[in-house]
C-alpha atoms as a PDB file:
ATOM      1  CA  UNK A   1     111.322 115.280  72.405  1.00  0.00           C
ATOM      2  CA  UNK A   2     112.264 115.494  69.534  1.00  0.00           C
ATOM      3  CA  UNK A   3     110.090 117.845  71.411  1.00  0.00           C
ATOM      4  CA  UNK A   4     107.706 117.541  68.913  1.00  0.00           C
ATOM      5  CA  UNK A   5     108.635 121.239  67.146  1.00  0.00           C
ATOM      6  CA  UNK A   6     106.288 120.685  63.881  1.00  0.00           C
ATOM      7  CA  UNK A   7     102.849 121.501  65.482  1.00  0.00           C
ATOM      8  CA  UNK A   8      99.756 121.280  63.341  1.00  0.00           C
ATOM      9  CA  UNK A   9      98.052 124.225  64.600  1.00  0.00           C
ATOM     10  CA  UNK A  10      95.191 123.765  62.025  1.00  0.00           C
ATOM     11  CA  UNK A  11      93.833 121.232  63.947  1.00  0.00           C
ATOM     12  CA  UNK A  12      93.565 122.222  67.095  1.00  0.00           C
ATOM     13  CA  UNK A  13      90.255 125.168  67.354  1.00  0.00           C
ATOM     14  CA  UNK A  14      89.692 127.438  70.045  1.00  0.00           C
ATOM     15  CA  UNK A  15      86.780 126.372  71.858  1.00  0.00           C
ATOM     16  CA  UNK A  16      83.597 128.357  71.699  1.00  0.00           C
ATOM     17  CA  UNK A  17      82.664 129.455  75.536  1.00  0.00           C
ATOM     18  CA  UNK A  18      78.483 129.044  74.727  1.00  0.00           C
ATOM     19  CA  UNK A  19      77.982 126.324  72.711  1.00  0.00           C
ATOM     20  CA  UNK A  20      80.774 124.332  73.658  1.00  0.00           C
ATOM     21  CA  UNK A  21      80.147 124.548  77.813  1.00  0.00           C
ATOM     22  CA  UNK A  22      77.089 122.978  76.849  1.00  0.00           C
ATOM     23  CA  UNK A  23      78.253 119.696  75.117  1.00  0.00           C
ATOM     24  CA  UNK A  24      79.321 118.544  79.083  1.00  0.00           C
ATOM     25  CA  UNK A  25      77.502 115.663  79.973  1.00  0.00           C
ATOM     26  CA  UNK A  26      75.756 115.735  83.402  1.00  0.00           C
ATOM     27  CA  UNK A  27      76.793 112.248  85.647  1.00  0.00           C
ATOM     28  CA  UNK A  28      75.127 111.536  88.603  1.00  0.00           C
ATOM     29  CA  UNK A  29      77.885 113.199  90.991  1.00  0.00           C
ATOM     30  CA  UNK A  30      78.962 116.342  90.028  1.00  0.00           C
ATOM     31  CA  UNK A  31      80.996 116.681  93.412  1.00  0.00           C
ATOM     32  CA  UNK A  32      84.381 116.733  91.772  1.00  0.00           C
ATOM     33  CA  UNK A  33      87.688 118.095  92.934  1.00  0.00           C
ATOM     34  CA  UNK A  34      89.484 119.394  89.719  1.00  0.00           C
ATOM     35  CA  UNK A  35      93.119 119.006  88.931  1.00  0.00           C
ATOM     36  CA  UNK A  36      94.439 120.968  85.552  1.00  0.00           C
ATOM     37  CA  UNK A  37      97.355 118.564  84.028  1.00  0.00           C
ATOM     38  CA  UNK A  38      99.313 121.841  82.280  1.00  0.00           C
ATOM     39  CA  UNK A  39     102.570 122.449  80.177  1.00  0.00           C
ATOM     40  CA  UNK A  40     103.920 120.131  78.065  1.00  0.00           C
ATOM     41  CA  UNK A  41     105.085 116.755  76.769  1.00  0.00           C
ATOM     42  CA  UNK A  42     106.449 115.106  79.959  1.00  0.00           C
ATOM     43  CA  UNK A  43     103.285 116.322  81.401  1.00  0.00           C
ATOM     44  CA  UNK A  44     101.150 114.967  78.981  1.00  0.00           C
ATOM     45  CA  UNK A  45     103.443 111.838  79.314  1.00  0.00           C
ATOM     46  CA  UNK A  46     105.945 109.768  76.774  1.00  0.00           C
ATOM     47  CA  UNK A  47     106.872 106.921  79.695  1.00  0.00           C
ATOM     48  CA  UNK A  48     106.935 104.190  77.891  1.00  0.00           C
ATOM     49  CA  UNK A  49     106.823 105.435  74.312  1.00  0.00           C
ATOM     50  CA  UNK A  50     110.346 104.282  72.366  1.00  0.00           C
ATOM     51  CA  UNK A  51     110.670 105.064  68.529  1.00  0.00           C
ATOM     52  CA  UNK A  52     107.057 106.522  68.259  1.00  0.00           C
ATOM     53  CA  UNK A  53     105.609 103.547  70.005  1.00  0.00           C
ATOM     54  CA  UNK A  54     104.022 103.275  73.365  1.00  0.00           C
ATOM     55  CA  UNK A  55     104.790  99.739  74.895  1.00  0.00           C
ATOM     56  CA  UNK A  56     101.437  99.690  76.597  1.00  0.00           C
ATOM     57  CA  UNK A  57     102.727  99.089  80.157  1.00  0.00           C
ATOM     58  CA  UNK A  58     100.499 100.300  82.852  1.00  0.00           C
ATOM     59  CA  UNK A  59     102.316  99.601  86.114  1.00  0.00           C
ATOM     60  CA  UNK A  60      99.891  99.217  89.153  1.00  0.00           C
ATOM     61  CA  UNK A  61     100.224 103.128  90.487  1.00  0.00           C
ATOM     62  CA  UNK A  62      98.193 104.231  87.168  1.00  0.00           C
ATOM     63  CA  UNK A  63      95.815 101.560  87.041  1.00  0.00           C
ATOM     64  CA  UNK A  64      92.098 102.877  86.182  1.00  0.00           C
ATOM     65  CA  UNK A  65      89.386 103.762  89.655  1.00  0.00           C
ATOM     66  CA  UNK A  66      85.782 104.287  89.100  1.00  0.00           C
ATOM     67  CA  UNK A  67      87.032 107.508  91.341  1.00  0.00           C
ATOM     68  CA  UNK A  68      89.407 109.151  88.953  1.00  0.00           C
ATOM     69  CA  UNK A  69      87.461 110.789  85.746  1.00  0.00           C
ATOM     70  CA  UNK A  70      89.394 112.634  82.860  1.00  0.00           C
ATOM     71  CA  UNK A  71      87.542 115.185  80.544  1.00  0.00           C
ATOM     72  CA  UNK A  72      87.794 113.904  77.232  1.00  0.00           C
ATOM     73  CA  UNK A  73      88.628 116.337  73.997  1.00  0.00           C
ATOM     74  CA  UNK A  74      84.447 116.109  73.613  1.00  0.00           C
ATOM     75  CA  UNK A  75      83.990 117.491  76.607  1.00  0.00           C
ATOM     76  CA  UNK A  76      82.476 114.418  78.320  1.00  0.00           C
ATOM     77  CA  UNK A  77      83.189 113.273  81.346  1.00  0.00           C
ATOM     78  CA  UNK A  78      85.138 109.113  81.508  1.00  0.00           C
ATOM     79  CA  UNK A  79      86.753 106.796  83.692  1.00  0.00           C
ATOM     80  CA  UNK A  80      90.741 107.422  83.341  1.00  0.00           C
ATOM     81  CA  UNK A  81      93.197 106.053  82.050  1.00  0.00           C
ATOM     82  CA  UNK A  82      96.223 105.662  80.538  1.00  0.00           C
ATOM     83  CA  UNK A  83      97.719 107.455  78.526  1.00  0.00           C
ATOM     84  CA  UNK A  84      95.407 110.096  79.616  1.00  0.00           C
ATOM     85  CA  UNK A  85      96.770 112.841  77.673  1.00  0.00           C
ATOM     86  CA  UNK A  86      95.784 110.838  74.632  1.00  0.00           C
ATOM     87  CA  UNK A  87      93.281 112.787  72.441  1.00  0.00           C
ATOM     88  CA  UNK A  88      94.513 115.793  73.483  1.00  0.00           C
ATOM     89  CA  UNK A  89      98.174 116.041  72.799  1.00  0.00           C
ATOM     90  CA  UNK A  90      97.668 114.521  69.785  1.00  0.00           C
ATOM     91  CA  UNK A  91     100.293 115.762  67.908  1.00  0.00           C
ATOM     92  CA  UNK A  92     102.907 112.681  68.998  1.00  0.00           C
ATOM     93  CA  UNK A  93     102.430 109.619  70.648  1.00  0.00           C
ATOM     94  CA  UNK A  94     101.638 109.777  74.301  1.00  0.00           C
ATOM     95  CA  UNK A  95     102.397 107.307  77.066  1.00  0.00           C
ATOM     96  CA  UNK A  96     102.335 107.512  81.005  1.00  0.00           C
ATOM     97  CA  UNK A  97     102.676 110.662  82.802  1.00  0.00           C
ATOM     98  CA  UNK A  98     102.404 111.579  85.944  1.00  0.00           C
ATOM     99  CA  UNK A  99      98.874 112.561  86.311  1.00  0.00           C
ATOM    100  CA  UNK A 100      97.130 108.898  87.337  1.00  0.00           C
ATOM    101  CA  UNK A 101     100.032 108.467  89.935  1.00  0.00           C
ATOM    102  CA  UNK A 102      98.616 111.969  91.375  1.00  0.00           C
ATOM    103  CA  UNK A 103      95.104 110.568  91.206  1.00  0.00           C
ATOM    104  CA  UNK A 104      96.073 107.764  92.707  1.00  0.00           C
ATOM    105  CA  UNK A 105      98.209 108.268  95.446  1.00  0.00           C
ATOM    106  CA  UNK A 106      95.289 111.020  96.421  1.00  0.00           C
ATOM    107  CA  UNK A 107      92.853 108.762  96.754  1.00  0.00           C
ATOM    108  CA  UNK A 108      95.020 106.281  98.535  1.00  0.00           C
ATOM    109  CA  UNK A 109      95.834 108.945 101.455  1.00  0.00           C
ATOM    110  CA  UNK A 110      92.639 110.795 101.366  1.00  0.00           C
ATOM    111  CA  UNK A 111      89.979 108.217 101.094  1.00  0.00           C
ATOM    112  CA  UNK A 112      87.253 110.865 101.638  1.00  0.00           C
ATOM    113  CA  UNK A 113      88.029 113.083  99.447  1.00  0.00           C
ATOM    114  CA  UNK A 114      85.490 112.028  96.714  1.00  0.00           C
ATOM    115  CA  UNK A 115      85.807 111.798  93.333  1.00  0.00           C
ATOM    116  CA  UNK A 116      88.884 113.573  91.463  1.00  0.00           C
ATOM    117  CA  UNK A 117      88.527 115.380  87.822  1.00  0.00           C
ATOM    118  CA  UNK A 118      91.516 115.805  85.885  1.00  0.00           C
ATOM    119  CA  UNK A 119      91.084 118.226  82.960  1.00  0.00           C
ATOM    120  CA  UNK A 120      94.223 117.270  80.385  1.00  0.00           C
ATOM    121  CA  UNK A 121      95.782 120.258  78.767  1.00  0.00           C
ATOM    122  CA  UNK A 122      99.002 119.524  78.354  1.00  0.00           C
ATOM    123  CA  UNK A 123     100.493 120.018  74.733  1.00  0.00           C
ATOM    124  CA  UNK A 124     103.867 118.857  74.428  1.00  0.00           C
ATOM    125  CA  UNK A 125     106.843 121.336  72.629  1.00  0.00           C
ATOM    126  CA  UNK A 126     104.715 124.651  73.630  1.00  0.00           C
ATOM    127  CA  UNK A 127     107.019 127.684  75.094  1.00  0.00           C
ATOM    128  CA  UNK A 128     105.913 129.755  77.872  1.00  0.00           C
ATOM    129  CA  UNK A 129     104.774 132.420  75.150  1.00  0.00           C
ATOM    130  CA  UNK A 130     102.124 129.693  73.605  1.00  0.00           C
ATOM    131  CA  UNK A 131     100.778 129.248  77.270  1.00  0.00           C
ATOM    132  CA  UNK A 132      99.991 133.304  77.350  1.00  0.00           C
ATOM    133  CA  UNK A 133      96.359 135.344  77.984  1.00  0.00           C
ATOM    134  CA  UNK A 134      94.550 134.555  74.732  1.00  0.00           C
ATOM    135  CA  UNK A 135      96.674 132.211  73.087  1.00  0.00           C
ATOM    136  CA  UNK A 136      94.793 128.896  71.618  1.00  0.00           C
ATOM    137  CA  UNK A 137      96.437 126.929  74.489  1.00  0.00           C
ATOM    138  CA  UNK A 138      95.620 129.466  76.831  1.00  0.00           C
ATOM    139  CA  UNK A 139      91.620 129.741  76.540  1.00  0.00           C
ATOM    140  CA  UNK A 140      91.419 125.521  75.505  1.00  0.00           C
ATOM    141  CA  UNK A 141      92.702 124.792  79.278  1.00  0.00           C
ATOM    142  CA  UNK A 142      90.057 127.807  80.495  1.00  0.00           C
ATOM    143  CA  UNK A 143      87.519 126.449  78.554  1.00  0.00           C
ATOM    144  CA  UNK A 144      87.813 122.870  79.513  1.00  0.00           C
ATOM    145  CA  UNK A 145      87.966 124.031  83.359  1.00  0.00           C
ATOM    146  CA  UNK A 146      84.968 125.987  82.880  1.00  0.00           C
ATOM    147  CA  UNK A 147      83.509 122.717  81.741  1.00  0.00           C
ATOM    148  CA  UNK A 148      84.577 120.755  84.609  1.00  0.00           C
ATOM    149  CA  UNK A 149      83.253 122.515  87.246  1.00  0.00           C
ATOM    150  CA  UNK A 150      79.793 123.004  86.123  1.00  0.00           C
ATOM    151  CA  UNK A 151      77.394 121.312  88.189  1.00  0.00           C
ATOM    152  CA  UNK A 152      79.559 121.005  92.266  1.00  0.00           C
ATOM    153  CA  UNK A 153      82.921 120.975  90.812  1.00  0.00           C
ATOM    154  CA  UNK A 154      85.430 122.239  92.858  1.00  0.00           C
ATOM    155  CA  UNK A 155      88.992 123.530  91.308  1.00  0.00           C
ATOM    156  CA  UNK A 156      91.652 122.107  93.574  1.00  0.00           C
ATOM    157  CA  UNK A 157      95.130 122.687  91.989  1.00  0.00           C
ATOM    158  CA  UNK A 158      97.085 123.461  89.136  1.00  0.00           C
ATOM    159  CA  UNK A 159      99.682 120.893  87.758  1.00  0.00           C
ATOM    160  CA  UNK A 160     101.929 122.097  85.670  1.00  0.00           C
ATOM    161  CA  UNK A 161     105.122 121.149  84.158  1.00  0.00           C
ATOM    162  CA  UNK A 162     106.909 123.387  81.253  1.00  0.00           C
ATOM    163  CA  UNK A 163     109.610 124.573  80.577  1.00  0.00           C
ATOM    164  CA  UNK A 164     112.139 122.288  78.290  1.00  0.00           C
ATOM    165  CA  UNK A 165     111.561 124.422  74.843  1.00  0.00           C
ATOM    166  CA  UNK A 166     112.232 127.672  76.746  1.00  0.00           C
ATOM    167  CA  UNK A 167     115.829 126.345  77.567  1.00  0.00           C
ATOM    168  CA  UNK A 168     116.635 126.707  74.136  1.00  0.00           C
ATOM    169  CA  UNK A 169     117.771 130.183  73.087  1.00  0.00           C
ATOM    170  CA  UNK A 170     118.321 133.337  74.702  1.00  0.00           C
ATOM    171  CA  UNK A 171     114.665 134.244  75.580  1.00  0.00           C
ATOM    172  CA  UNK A 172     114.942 132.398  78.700  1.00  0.00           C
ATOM    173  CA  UNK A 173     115.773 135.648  80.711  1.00  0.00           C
ATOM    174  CA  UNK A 174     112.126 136.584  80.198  1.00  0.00           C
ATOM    175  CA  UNK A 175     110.366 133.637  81.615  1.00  0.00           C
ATOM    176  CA  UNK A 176     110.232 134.878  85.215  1.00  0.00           C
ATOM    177  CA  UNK A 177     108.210 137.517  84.494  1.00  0.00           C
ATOM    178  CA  UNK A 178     105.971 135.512  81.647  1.00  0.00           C
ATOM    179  CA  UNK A 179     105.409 132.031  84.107  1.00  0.00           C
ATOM    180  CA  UNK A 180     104.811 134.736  86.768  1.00  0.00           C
ATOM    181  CA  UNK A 181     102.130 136.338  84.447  1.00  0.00           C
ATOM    182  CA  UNK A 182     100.849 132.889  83.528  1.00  0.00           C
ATOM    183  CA  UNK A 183     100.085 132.012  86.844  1.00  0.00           C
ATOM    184  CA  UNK A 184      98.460 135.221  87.791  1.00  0.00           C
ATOM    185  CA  UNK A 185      96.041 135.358  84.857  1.00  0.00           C
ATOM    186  CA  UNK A 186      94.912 131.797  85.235  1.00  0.00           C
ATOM    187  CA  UNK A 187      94.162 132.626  88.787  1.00  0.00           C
ATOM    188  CA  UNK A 188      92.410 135.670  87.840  1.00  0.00           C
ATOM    189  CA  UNK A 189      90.387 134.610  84.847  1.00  0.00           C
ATOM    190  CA  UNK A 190      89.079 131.532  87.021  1.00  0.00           C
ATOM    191  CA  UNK A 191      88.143 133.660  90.109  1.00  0.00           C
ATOM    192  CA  UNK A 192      90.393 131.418  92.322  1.00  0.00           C
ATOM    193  CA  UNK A 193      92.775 134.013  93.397  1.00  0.00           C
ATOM    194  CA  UNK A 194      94.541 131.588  95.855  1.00  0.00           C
ATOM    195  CA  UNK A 195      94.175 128.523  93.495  1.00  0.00           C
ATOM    196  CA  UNK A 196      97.151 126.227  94.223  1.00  0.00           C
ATOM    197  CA  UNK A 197      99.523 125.430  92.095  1.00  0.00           C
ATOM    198  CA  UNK A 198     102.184 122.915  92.214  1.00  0.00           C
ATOM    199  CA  UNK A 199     104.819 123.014  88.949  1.00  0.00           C
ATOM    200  CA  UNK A 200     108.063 120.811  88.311  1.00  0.00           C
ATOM    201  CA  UNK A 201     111.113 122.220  88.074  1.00  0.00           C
ATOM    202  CA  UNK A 202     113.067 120.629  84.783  1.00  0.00           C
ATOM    203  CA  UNK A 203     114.287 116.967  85.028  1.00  0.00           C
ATOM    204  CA  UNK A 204     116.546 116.795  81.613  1.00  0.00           C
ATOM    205  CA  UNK A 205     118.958 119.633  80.392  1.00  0.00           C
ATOM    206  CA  UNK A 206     117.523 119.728  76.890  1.00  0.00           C
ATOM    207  CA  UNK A 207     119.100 123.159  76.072  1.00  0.00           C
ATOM    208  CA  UNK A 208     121.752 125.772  77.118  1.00  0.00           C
ATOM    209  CA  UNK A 209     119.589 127.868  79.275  1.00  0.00           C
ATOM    210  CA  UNK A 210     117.939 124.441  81.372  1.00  0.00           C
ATOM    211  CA  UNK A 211     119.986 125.798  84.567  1.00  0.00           C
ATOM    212  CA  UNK A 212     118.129 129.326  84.676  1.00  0.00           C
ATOM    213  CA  UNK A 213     114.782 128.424  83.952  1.00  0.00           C
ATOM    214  CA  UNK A 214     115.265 125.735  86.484  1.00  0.00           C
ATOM    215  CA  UNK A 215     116.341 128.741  88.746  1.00  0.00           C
ATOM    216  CA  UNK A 216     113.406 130.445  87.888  1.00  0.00           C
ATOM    217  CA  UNK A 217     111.434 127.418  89.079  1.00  0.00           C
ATOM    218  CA  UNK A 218     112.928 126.569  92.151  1.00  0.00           C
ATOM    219  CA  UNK A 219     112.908 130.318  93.243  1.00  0.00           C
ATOM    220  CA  UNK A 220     109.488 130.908  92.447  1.00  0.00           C
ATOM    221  CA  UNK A 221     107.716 133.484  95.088  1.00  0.00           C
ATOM    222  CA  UNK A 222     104.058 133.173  94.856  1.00  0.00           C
ATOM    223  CA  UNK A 223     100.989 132.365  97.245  1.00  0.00           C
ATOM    224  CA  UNK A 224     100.159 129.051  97.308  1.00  0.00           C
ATOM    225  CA  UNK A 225     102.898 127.701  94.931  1.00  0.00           C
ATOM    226  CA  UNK A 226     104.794 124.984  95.574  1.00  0.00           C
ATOM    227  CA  UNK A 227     107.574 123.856  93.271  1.00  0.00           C
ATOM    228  CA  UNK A 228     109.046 119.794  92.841  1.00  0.00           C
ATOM    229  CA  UNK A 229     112.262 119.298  91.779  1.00  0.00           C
ATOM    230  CA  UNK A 230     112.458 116.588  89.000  1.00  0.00           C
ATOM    231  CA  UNK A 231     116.186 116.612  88.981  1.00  0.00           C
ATOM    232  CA  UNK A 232     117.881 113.420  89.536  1.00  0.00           C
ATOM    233  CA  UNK A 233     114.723 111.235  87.819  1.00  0.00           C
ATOM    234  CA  UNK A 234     115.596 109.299  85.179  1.00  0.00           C
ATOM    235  CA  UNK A 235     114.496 109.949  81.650  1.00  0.00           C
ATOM    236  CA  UNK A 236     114.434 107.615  78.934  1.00  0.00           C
ATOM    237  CA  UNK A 237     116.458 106.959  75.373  1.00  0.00           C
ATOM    238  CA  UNK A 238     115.922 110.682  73.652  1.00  0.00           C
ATOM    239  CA  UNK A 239     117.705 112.086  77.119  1.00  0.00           C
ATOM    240  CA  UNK A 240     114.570 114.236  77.334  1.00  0.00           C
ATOM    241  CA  UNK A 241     111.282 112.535  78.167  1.00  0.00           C
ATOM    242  CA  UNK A 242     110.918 110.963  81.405  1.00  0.00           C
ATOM    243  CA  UNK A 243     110.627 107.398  81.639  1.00  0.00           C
ATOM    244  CA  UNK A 244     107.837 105.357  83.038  1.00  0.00           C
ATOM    245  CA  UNK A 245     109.085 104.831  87.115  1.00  0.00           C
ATOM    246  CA  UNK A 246     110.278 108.419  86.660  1.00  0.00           C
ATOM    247  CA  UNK A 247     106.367 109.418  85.741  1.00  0.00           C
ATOM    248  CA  UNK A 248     105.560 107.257  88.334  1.00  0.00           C
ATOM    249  CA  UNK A 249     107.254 108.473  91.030  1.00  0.00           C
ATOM    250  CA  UNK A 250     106.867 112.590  90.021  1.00  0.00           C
ATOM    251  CA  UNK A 251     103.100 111.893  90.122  1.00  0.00           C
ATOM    252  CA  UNK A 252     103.555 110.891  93.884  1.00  0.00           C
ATOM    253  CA  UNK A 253     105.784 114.060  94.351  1.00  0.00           C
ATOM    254  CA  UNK A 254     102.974 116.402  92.970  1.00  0.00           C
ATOM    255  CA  UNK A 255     100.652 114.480  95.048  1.00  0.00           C
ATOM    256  CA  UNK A 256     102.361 114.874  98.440  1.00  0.00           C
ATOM    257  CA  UNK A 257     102.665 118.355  97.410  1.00  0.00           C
ATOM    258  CA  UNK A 258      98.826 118.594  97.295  1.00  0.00           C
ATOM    259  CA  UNK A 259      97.942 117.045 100.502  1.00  0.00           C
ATOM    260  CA  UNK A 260     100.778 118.953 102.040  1.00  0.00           C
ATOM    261  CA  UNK A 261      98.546 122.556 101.150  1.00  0.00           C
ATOM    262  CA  UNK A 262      96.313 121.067 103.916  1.00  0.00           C
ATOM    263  CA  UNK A 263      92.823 122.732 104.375  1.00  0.00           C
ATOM    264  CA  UNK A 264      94.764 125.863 102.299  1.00  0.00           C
ATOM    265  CA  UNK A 265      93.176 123.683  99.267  1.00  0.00           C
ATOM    266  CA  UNK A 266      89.887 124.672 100.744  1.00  0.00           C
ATOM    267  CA  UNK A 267      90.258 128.095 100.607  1.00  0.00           C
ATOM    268  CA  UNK A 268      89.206 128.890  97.257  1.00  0.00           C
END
C-alpha cells in the first residue's frame, strides 16, 4: 500500500467521551441500523486510486441513497458517499471500498429495513496491535459508535477487514489470540455481547506470513462471526489494494453475509 507505513499520529486525537458525544447532530430519524467499516486500507478503500490519484469513478453499486448516512470525522450525521472513508483515513488518498456496495445491496434485498449508518473507522497500514483495548484507534471507532447510536440507533454488525501489515514479520503467530481479543473487547465495551461480525480473510499476499493469518481468518471460532474469503479478487497495480469491481463485488459478499445472520442480527 505502499501500505501507507509513515503515519502522522499527531494528527489524529483521541476523542473526548463527554464533550465530544455531544457535537452529534439530532436528524429527524434516529432509527438507524449501524454498520462499523473497521481495519484498514482496503477497507477504507484505494479502488480506483493509481499513483496517489483517485480517478473519480463511481460505478452504479456505490451510487449515493437518501437511505445510506456516514458519520463524518465531526461527528455529524450526511448522506454517503464515495470515497466514504475520506476524512477519516486521511493519511493517503482514498477511493472506493466496499462499504456503499454493503449499503447498497442491503437496501436492495431488505427494502424495510430503514435507514443504514455506517460509522468509518478504518485506518489504512494499522497492525492488529494498533487496533488493541485503549489504543487511539481503538477508543476513536468506540467513540464514534457511541455517537451513532444515540437517539434509536441500533448496532447491527461489525465489518472488518485487517490484516495485510501483520503478514509482515514473525509476529504473525500472535494474531489469533490478539484478533480474538479484539473482537471480544469490542463486544464487551459496547454491551452487544452477540454483536455480529463479518471480517475478510486477505485478498493479496503482501508479506511472508499472508498464508497464516489468512488461516487464522478462515478458521476463526467465534459466536456470530462469519468470515469472507477475498482470495481470488483482483487487486490493482501496487499488487496490494483491491481494485474498484473487486471493492465492488466484496461489498456484496459482506452484505450477503449480513442478511444471511437472519433475525440473529436482532438479537442484540
Amino acid at each position: 500500500m505502499a501500505l501507507e507505513m509513515t503515519m502522522r499520529w499527531g494528527g489524529f486525537q483521541a476523542m473526548r467521551s463527554g464533550a465530544d458525544l455531544s457535537l452529534a447532530n439530532k436528524t429527524t430519524d434516529d432509527n438507524k441500523n449501524i454498520f462499523i467499516l473497521g481495519g484498514q486500507s482496503n477497507m477504507s478503500g484505494r479502488g480506483g486510486v493509481v499513483n496517489n490519484i483517485f480517478d473519480g469513478f463511481i460505478p452504479p453499486e456505490c451510487q449515493s441513497n437518501s437511505s445510506i448516512l456516514r458519520l463524518t470525522k465531526g461527528l455529524t450525521w450526511e448522506e454517503a458517499k464515495e470515497p466514504i472513508h475520506q476524512d477519516i483515513d486521511f493519511y493517503a488518498i482514498c477511493g472506493i471500498g466496499p462499504g456503499m456496495s454493503f449499503a447498497n445491496f442491503v437496501l436492495k434485498n431488505d427494502p424495510n429495513i430503514g435507514v443504514i449508518g455506517l460509522v468509518p473507522c478504518a485506518v489504512g497500514a494499522t497492525n492488529i496491535s494498533q487496533w488493541s483495548q485503549g489504543s487511539i484507534f481503538y477508543n476513536q471507532m468506540l467513540n464514534r459508535t457511541r455517537v451513532a447510536l444515540q437517539g434509536d440507533g441500533m448496532l447491527r454488525a461489525l465489518l472488518w477487514y485487517q490484516g495485510e501489515t501483520d503478514t509482515l514479520n514473525d509476529d504473525a503467530k500472535l494474531y489469533k489470540l490478539r484478533l480474538y481479543k479484539f473482537f471480544t473487547d469490542v463486544r464487551n465495551d459496547l454491551n452487544t455481547p452477540s454483536l455480529p461480525i463479518i471480517q475478510v480473510a486477505l485478498a493479496s499476499k503482501f508479506g511472508p506470513y499472508t498464508e497464516e493469518i489468512r488461516q487464522v481468518q478462515l478458521e476463526t471460532q467465534l459466536q456470530n462471526v462469519k468470515t469472507v474469503d477475498a482470495n481470488g479478487l483482483k487487486v490493482g497495480p501496487d499488487f496490494v489494494h483491491l481494485s474498484t469491481p473487486s471493492e465492488v463485488q466484496l461489498g456484496q459478499m459482506l452484505a450477503n453475509a449480513f442478511l444471511g445472520f437472519g433475525s440473529a442480527h436482532n438479537l442484540l
